[in-house]
N, C-alpha and C. Protein backbone atom coordinates (compact mmCIF):
# COMPACT_ATOMS: atom_id res chain seq x y z
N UNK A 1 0.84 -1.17 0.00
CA UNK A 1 0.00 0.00 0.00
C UNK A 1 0.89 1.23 0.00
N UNK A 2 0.53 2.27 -0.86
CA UNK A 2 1.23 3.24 -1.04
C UNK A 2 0.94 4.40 0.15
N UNK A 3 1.83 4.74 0.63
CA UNK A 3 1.50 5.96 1.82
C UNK A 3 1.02 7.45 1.22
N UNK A 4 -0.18 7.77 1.58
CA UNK A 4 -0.81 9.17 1.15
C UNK A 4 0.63 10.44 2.17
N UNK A 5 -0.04 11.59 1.93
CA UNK A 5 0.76 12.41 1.69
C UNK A 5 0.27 12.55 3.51
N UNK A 6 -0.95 12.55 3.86
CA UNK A 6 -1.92 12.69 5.17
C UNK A 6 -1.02 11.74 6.16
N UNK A 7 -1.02 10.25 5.93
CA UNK A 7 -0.25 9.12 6.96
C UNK A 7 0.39 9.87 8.04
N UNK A 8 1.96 10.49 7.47
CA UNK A 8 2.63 11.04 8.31
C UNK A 8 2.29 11.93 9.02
N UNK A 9 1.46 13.26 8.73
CA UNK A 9 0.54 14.06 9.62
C UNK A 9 -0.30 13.59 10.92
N UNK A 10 -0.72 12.58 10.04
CA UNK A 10 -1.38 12.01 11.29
C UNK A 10 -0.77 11.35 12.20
N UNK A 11 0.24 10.36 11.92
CA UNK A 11 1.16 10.03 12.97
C UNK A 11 1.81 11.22 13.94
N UNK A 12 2.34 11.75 13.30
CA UNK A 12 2.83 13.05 13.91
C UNK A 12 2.22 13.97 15.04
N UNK A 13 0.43 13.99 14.31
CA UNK A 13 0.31 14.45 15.47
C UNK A 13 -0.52 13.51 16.67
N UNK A 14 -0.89 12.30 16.17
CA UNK A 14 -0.75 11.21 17.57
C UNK A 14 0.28 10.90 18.49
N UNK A 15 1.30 11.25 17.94
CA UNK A 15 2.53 10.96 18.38
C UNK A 15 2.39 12.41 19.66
N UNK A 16 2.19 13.51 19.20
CA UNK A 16 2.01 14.84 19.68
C UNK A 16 1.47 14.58 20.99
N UNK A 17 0.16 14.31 20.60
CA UNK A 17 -1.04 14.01 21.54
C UNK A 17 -0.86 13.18 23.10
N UNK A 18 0.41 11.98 22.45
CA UNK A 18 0.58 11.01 23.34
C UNK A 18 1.23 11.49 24.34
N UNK A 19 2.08 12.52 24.17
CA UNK A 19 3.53 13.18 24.31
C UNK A 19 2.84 14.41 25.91
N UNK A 20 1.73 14.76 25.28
CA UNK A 20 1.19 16.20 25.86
C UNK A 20 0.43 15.11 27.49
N UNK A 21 0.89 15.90 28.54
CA UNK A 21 0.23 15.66 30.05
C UNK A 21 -1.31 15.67 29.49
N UNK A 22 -2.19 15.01 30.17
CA UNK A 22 -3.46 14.72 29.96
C UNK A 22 -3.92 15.60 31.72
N UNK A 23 -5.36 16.18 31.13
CA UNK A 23 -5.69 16.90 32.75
C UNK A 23 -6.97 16.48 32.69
N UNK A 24 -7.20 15.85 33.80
CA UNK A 24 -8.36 15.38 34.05
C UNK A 24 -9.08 15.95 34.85
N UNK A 25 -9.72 17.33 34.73
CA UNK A 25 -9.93 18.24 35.53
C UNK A 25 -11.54 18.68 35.17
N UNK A 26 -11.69 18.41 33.81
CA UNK A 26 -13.50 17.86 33.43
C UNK A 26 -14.19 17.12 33.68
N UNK A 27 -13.10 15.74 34.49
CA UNK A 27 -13.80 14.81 34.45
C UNK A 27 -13.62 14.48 36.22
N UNK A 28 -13.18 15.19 37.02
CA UNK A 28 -13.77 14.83 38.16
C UNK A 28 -13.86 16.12 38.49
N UNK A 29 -15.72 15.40 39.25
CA UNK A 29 -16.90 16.83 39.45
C UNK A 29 -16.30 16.60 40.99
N UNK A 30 -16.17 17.69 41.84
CA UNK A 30 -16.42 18.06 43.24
C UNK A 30 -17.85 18.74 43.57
N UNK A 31 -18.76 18.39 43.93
CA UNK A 31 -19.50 19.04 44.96
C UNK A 31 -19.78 19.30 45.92
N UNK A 32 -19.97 20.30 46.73
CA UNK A 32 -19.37 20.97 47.78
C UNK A 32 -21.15 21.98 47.87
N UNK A 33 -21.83 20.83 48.88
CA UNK A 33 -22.90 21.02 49.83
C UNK A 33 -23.03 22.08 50.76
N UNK A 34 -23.58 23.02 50.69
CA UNK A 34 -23.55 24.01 51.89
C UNK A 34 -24.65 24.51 52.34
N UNK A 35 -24.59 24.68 53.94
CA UNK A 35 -25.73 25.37 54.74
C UNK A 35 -25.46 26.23 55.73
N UNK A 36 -26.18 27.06 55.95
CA UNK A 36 -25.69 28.78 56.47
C UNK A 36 -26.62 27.80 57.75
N UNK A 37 -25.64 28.35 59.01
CA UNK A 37 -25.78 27.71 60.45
C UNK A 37 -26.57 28.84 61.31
N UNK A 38 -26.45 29.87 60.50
CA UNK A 38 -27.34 31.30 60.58
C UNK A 38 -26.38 31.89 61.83
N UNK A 39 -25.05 31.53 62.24
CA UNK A 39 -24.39 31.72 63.18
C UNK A 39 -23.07 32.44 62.95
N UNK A 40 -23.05 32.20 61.54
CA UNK A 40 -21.49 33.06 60.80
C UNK A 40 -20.61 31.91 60.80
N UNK A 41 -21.25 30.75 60.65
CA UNK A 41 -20.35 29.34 59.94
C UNK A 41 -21.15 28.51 59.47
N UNK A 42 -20.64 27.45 58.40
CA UNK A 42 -21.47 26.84 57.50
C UNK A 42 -21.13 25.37 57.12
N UNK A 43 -22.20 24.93 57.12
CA UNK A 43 -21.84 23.54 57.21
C UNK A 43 -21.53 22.79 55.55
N UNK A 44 -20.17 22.11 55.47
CA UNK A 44 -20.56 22.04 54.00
C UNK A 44 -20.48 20.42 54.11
N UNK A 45 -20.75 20.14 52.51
CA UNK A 45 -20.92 18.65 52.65
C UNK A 45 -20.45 18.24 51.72
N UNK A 46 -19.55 17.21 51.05
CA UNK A 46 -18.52 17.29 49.72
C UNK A 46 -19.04 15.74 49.25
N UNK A 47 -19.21 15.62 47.88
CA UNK A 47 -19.08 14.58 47.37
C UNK A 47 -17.93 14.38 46.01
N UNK A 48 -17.09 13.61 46.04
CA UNK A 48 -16.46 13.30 44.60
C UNK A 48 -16.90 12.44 43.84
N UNK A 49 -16.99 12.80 42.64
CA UNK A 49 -17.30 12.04 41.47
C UNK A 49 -16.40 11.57 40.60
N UNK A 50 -15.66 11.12 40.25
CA UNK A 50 -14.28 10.38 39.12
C UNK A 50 -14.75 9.94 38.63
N UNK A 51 -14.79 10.14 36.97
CA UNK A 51 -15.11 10.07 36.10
C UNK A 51 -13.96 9.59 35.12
N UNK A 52 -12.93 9.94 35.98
CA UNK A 52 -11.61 9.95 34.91
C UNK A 52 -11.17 8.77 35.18
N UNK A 53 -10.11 8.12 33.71
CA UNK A 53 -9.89 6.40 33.32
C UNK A 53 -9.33 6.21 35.04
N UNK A 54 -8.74 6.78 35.42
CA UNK A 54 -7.87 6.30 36.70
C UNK A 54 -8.23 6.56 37.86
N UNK A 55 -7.68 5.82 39.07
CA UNK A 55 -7.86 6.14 40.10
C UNK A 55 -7.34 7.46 40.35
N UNK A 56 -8.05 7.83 41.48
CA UNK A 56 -7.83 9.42 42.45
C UNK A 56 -7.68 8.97 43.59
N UNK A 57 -5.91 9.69 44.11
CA UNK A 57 -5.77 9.16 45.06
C UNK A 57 -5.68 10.39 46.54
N UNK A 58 -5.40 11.48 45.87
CA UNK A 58 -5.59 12.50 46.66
C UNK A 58 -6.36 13.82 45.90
N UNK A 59 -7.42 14.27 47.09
CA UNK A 59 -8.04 15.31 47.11
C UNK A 59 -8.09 16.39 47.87
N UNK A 60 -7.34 17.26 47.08
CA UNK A 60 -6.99 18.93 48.21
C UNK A 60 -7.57 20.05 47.65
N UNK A 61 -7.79 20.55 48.55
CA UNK A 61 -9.05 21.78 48.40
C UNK A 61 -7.37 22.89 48.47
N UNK A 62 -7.24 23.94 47.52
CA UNK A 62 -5.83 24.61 47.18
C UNK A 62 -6.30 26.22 47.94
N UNK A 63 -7.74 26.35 48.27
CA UNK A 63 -7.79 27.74 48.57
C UNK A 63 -8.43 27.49 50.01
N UNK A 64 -8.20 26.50 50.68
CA UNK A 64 -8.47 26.64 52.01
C UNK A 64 -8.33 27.67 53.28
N UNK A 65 -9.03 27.97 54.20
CA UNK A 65 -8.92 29.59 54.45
C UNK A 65 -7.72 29.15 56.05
N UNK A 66 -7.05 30.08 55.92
CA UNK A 66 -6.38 29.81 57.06
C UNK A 66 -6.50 30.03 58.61
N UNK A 67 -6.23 29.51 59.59
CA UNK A 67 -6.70 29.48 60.76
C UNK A 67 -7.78 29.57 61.23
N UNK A 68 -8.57 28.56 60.41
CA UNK A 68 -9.99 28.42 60.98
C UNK A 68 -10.18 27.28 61.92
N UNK A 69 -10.48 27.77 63.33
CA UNK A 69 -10.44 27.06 64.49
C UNK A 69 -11.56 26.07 64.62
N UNK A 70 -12.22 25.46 63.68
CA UNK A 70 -13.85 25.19 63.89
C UNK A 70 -13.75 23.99 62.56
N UNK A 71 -12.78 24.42 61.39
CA UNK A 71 -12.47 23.32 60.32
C UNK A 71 -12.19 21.83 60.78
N UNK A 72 -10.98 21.86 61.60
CA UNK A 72 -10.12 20.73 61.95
C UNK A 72 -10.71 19.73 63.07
N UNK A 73 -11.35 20.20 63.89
CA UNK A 73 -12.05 19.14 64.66
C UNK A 73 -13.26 18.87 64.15
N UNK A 74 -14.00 19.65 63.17
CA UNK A 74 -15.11 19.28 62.66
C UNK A 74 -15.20 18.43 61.28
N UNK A 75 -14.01 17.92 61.17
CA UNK A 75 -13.65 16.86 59.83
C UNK A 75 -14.78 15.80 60.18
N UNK A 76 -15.46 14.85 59.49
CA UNK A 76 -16.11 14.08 58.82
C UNK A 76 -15.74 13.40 57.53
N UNK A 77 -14.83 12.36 58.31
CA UNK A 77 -14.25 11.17 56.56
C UNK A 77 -14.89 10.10 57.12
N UNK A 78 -15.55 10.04 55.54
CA UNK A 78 -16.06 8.37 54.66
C UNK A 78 -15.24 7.38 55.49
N UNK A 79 -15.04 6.06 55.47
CA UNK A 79 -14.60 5.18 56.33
C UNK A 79 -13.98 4.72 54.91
N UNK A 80 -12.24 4.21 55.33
CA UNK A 80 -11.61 3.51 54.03
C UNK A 80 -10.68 5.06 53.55
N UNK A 81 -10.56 6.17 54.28
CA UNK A 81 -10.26 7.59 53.82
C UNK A 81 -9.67 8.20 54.97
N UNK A 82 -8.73 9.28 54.68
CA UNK A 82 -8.32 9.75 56.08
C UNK A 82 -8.81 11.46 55.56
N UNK A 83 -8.33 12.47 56.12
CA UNK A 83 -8.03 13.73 55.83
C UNK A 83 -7.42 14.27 56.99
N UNK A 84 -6.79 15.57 56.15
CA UNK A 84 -6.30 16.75 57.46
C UNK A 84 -6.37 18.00 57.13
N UNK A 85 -6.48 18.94 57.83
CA UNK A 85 -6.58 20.54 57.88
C UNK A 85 -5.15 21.17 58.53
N UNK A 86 -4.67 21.83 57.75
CA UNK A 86 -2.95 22.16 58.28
C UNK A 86 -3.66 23.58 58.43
N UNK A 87 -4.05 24.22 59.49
CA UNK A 87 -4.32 25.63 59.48
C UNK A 87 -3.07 26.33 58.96
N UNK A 88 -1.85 26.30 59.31
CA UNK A 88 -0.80 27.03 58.97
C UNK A 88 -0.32 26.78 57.30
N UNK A 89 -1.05 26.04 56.57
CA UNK A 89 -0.37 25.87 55.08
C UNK A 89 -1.25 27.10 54.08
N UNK A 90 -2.40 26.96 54.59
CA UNK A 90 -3.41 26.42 54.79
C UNK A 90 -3.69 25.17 54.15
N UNK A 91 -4.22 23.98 53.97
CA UNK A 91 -4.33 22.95 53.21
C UNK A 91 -5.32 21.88 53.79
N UNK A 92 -6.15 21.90 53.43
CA UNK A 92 -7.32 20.78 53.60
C UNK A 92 -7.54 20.03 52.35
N UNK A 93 -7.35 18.27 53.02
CA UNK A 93 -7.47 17.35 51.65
C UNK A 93 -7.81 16.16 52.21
N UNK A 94 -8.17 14.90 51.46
CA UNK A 94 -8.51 13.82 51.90
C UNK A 94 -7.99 12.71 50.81
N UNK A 95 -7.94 11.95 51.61
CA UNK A 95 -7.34 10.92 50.57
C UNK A 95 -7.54 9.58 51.29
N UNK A 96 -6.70 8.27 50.26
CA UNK A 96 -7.42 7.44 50.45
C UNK A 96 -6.43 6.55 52.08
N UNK A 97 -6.93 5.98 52.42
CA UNK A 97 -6.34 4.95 53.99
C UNK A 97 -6.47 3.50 53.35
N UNK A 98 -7.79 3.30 52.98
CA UNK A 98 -7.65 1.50 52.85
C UNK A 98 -8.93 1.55 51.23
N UNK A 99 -9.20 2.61 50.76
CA UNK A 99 -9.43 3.07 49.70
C UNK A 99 -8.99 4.09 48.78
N UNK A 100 -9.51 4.06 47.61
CA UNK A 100 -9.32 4.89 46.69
C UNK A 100 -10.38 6.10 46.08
N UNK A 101 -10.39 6.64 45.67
CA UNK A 101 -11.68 7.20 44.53
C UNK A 101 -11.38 6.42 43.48
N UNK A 102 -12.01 5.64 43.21
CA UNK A 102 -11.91 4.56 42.30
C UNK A 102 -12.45 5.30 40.81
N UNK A 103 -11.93 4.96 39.61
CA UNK A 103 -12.58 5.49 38.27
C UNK A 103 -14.04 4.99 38.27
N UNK A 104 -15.32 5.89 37.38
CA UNK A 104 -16.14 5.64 37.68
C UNK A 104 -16.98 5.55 38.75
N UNK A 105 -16.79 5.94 39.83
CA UNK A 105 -17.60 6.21 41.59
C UNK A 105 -17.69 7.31 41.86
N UNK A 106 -18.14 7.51 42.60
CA UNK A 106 -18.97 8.83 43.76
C UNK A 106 -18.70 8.66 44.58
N UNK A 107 -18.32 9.82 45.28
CA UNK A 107 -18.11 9.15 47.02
C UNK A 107 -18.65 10.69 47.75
N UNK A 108 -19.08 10.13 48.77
CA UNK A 108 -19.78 11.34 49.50
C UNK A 108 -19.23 11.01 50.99
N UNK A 109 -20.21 11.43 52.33
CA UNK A 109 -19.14 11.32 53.33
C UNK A 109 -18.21 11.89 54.19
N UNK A 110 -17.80 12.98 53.48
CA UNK A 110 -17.14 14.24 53.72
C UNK A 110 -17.74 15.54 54.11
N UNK A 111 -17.16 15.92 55.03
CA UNK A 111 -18.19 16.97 55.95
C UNK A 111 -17.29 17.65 56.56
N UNK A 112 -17.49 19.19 56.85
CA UNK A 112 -17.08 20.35 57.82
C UNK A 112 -17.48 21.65 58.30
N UNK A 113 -17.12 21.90 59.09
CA UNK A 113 -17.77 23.50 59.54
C UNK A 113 -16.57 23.93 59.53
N UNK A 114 -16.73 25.38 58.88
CA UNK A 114 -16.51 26.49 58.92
C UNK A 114 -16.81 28.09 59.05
N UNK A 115 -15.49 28.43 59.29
CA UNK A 115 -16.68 30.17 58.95
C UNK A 115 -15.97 30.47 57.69
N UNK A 116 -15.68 30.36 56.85
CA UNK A 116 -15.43 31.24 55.38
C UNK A 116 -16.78 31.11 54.69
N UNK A 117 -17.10 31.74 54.32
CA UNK A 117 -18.22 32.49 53.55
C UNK A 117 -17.91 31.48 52.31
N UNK A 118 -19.62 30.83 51.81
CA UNK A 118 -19.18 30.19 50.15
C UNK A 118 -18.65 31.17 49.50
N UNK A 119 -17.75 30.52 48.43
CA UNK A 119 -17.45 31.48 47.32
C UNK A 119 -16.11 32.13 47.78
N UNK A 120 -15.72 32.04 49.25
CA UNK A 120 -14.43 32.63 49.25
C UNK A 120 -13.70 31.91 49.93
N UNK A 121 -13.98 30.56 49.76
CA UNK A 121 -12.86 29.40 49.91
C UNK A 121 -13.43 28.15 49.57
N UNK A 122 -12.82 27.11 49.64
CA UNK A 122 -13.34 25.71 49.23
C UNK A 122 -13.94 25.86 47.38
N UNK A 123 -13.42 26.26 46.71
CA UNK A 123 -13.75 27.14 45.30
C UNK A 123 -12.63 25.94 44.23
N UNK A 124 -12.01 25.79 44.63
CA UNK A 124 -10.71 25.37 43.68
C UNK A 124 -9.97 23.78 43.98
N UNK A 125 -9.51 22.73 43.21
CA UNK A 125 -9.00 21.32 44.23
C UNK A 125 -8.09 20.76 42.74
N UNK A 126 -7.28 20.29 43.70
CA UNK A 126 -5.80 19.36 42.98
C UNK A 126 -6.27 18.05 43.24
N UNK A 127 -5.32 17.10 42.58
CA UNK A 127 -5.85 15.61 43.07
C UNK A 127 -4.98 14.91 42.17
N UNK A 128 -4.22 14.12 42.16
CA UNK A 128 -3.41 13.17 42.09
C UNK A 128 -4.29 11.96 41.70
N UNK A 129 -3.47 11.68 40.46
CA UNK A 129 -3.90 9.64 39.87
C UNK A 129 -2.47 9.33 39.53
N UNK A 130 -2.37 8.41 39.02
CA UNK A 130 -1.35 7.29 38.67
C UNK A 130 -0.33 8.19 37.98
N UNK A 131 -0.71 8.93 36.61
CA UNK A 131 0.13 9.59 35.54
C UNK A 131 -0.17 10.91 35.82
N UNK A 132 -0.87 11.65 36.56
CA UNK A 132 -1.26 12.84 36.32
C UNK A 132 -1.67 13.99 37.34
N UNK A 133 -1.76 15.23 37.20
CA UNK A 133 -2.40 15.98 38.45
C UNK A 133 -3.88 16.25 37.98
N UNK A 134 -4.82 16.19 38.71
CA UNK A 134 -6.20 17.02 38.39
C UNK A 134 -6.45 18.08 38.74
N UNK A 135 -6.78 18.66 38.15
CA UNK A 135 -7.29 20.50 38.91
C UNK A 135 -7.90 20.46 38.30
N UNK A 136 -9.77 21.63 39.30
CA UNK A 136 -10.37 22.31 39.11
C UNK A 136 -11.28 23.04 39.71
N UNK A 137 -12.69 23.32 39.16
CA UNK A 137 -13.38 24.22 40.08
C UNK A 137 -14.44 23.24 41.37
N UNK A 138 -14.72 23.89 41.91
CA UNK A 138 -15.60 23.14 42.91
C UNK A 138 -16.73 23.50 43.01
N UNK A 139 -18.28 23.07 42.22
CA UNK A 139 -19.27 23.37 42.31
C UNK A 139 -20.24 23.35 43.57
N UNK A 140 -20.43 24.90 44.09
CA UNK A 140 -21.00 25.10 45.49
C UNK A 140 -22.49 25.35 45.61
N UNK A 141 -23.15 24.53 46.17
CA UNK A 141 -24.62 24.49 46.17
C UNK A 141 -24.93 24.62 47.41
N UNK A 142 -26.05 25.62 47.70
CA UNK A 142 -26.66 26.19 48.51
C UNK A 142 -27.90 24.87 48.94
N UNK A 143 -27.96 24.34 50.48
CA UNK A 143 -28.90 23.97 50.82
C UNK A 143 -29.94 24.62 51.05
N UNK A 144 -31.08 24.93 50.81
CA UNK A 144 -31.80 25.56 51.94
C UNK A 144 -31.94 25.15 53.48
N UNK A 145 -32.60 26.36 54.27
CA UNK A 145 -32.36 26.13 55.70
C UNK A 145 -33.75 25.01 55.81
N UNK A 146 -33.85 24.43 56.74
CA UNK A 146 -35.62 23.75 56.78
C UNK A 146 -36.61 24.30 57.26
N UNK A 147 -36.71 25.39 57.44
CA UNK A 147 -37.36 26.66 57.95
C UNK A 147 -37.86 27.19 56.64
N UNK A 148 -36.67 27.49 56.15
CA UNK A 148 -37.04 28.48 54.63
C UNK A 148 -37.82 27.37 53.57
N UNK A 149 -37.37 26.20 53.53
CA UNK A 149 -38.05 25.00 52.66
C UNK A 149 -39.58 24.88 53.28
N UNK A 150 -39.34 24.58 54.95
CA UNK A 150 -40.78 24.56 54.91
C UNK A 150 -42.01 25.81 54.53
N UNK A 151 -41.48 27.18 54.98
CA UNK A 151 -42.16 28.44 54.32
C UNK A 151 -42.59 28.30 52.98
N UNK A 152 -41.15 27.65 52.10
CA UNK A 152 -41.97 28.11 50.69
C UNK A 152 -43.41 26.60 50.17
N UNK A 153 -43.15 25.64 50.93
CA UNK A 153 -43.74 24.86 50.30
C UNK A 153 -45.27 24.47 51.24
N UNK A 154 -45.38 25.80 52.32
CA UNK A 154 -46.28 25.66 52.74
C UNK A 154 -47.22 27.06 52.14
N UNK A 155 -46.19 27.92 51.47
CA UNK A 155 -47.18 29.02 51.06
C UNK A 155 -47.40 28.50 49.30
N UNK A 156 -47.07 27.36 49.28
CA UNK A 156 -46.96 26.52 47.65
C UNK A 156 -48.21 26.16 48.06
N UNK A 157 -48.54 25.38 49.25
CA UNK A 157 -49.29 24.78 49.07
C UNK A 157 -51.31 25.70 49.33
N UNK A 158 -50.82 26.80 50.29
CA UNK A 158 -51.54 27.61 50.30
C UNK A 158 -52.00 28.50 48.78
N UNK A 159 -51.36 28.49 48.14
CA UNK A 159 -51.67 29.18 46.90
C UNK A 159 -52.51 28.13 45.98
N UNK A 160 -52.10 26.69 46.30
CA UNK A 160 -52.63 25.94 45.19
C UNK A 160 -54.19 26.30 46.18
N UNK A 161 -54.34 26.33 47.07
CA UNK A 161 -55.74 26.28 47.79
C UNK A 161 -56.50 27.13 47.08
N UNK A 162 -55.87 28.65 47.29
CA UNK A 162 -56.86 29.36 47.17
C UNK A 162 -57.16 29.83 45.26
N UNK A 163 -56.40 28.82 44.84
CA UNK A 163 -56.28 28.98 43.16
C UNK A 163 -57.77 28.22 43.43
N UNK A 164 -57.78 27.20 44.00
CA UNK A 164 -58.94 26.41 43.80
C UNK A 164 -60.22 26.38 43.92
N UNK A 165 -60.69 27.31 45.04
CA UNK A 165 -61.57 28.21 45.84
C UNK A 165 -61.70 29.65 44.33
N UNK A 166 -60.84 29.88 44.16
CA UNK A 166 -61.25 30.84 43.26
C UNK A 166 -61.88 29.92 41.89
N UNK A 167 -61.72 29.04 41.51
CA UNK A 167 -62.01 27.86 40.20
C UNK A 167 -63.50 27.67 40.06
């Protein structure tokens, strides 16, 4: 078979491709649970998702707020996982003890109080697999309080009433 003029291009740039660090930073989601304690600290609640071909073996939160006295004893790890809070690095991360974040899993489990305000910490995370580093953002979702949930879904339910009464 005669080689087109294309062959080598394309080798070339597979060859490229193979060559270039891979970031798996799309493919594992962090979510990062939060609820206002209405006290000026907030409870958050973290799940990982790996999505990516490989295991994840460490997970560090890179914008952790420093000297927060209320972080470090209020850790909550999954069982099979350790973590720590270095107030002085600052650095909060978790990783695995007698597990992994396995490719393909979710893991939830993970829990803390703090006082940093969402949005101005716990925002950003590194994470380590076999060949590679992961970085990225940390999607922060607002719980509602059960106060405020029950208000709206009792004036939900008051409205469907009087829609009906008016019918």
């Amino acid at each position: 078979m005669k080689p087109t003029p294309t062959r080598p291009l394309r080798i070339a740039l597979l060859a490229t491709l193979l060559a270039v660090p891979h970031s798996f930073a799309t493919t594992i989601i962090a979510d990062l649970f939060y609820t206002d304690q209405g006290d000026g600290t907030y409870l958050y609640e973290l799940t990982i998702t790996n999505n990516c071909p490989e295991d994840l073996f460490t997970f560090d939160f890179v914008d952790a707020p420093t000297d927060d006295s209320l972080l470090g004893p209020s850790l909550t790890i999954r069982p099979g996982f350790d973590g720590d809070y270095d107030a002085s690095a600052p650095a909060l991360g978790f990783f695995g003890d007698t597990e992994v974040f396995a490719a393909g899993q979710s893991y939830d489990g993970f829990s803390f109080v703090s006082s940093a305000a969402p949005g101005t910490a716990f925002t950003l995370f590194e994470g380590l697999t076999d060949t590679d580093f992961a970085t990225g953002s940390v999607n922060q979702v607002a719980i509602p309080e059960p106060t405020a949930a029950l208000l709206s879904i009792l004036s939900l339910g008051l409205f469907g009433l009087r829609r009906r009464r008016q019918a």
